[in-house]
C-alpha atoms as a PDB file:
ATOM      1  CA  UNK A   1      69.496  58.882 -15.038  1.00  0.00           C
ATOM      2  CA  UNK A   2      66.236  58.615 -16.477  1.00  0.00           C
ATOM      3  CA  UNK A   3      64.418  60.141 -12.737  1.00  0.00           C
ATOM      4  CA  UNK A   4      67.078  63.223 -12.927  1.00  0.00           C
ATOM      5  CA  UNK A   5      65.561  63.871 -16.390  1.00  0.00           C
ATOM      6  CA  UNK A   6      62.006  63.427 -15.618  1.00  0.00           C
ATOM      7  CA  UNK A   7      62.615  65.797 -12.728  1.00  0.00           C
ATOM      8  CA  UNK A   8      64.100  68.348 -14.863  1.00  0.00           C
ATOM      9  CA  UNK A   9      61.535  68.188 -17.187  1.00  0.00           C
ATOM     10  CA  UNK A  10      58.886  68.894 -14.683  1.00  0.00           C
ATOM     11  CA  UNK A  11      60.496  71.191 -13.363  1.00  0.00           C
ATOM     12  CA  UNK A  12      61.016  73.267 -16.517  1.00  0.00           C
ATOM     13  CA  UNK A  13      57.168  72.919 -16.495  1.00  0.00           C
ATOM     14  CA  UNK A  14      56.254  73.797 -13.536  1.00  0.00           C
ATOM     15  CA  UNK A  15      58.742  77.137 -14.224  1.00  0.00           C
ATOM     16  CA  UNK A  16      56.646  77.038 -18.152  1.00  0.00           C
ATOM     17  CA  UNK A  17      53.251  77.462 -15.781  1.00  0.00           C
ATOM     18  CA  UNK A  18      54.507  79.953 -13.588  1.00  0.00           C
ATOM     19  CA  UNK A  19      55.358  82.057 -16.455  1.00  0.00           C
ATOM     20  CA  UNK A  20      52.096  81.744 -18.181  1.00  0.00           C
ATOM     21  CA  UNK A  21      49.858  81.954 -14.928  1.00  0.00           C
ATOM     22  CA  UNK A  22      52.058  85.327 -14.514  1.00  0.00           C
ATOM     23  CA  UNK A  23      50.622  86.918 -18.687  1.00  0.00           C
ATOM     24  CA  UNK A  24      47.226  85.082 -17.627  1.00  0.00           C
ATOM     25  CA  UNK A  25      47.348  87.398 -14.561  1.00  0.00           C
ATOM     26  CA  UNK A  26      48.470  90.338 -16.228  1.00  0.00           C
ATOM     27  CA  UNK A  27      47.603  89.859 -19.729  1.00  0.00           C
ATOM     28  CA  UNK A  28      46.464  93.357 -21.226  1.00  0.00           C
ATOM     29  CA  UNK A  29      44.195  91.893 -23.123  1.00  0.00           C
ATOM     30  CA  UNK A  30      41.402  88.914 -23.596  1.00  0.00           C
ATOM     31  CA  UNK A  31      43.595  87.042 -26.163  1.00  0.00           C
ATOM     32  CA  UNK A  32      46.853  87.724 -24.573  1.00  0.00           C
ATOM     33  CA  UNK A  33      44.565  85.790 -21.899  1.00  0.00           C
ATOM     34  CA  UNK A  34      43.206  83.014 -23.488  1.00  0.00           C
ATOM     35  CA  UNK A  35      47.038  82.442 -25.067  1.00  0.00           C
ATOM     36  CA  UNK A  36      47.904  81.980 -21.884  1.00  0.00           C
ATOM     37  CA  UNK A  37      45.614  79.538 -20.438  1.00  0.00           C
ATOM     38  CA  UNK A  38      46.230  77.465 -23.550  1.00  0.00           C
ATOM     39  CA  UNK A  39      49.729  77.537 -22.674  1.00  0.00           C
ATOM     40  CA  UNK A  40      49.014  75.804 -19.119  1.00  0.00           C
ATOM     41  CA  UNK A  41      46.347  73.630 -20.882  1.00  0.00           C
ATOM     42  CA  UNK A  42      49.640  72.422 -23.074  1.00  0.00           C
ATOM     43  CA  UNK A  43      51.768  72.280 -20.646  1.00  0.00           C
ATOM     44  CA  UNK A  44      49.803  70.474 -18.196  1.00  0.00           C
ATOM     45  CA  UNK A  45      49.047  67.857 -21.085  1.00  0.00           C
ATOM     46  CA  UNK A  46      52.453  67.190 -21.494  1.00  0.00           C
ATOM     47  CA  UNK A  47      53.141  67.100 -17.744  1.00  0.00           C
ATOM     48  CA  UNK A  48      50.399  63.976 -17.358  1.00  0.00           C
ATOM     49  CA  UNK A  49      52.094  62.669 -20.272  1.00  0.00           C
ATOM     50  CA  UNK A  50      55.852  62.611 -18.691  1.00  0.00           C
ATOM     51  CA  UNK A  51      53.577  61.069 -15.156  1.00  0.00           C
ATOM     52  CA  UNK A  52      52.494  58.309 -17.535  1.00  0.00           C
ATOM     53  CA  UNK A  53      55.958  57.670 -18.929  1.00  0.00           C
ATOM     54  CA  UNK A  54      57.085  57.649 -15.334  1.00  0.00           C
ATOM     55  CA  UNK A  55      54.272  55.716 -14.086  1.00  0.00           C
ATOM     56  CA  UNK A  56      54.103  52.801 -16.706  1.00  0.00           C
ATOM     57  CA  UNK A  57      50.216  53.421 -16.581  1.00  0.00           C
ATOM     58  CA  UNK A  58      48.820  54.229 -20.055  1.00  0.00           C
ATOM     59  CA  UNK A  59      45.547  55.391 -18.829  1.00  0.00           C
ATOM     60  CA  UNK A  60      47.023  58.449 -17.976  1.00  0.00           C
ATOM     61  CA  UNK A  61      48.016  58.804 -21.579  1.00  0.00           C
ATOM     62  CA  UNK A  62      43.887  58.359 -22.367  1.00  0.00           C
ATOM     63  CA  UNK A  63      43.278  61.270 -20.090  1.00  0.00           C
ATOM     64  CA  UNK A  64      45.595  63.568 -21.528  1.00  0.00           C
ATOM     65  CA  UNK A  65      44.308  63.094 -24.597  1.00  0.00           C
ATOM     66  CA  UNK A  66      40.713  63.719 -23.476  1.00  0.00           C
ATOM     67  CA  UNK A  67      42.294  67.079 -21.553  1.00  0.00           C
ATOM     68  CA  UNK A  68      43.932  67.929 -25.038  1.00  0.00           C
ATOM     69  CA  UNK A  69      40.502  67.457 -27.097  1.00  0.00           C
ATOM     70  CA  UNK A  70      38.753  69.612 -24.269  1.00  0.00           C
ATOM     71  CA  UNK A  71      41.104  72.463 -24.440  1.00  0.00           C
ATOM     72  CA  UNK A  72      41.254  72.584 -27.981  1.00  0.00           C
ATOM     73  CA  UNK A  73      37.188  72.841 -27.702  1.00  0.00           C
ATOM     74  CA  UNK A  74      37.711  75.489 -25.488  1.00  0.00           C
ATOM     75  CA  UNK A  75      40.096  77.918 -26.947  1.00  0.00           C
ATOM     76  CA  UNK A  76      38.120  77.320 -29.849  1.00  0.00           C
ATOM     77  CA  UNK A  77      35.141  78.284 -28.366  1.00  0.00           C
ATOM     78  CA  UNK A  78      37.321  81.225 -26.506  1.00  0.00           C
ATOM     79  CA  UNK A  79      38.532  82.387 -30.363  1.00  0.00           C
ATOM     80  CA  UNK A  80      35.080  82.950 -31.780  1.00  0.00           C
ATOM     81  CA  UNK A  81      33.286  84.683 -28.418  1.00  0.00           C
ATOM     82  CA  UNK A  82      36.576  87.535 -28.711  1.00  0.00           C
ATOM     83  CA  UNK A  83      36.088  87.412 -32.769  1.00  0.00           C
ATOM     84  CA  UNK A  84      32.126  88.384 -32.242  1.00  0.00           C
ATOM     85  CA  UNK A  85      31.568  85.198 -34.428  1.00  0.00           C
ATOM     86  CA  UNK A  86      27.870  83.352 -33.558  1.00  0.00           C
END
């Protein structure tokens, strides 16, 4: 019971990825852009974190949280360049 979930879950997040490479893709603009890619970084996040669960290995966990931190960095980082912050 517990594999049929875990497969359903990824695969609701591979579909989530999908979607979101699509508006990265096709985004009109820079933010709808940098939305996206934040999406993926989420999803894929949550992804290593379902691999963990599955796996029984909580260094996995360790590297989703450095992943998370990096991606928050980055959007950050994203946020201020399309602002015209310094």
């Amino acid at each position: 019971m517990a594999e049929m979930i875990l497969r359903a879950a990824l695969t609701l997040s591979l579909a989530g990825v999908i979607l979101a490479a699509v508006r990265l893709v096709r985004g009109p603009s820079a933010a709808d852009r940098a939305v996206a890619l934040d999406t993926m970084t989420l999803i894929s996040v949550s992804t290593i974190a379902m691999i963990a669960l599955n796996a029984g290995r909580l260094i996995y966990l360790d590297a989703a949280v450095v992943y998370a931190v990096l991606s928050f960095v980055g959007v950050v980082a994203v946020a201020r360049h399309l602002e015209g912050g310094s």
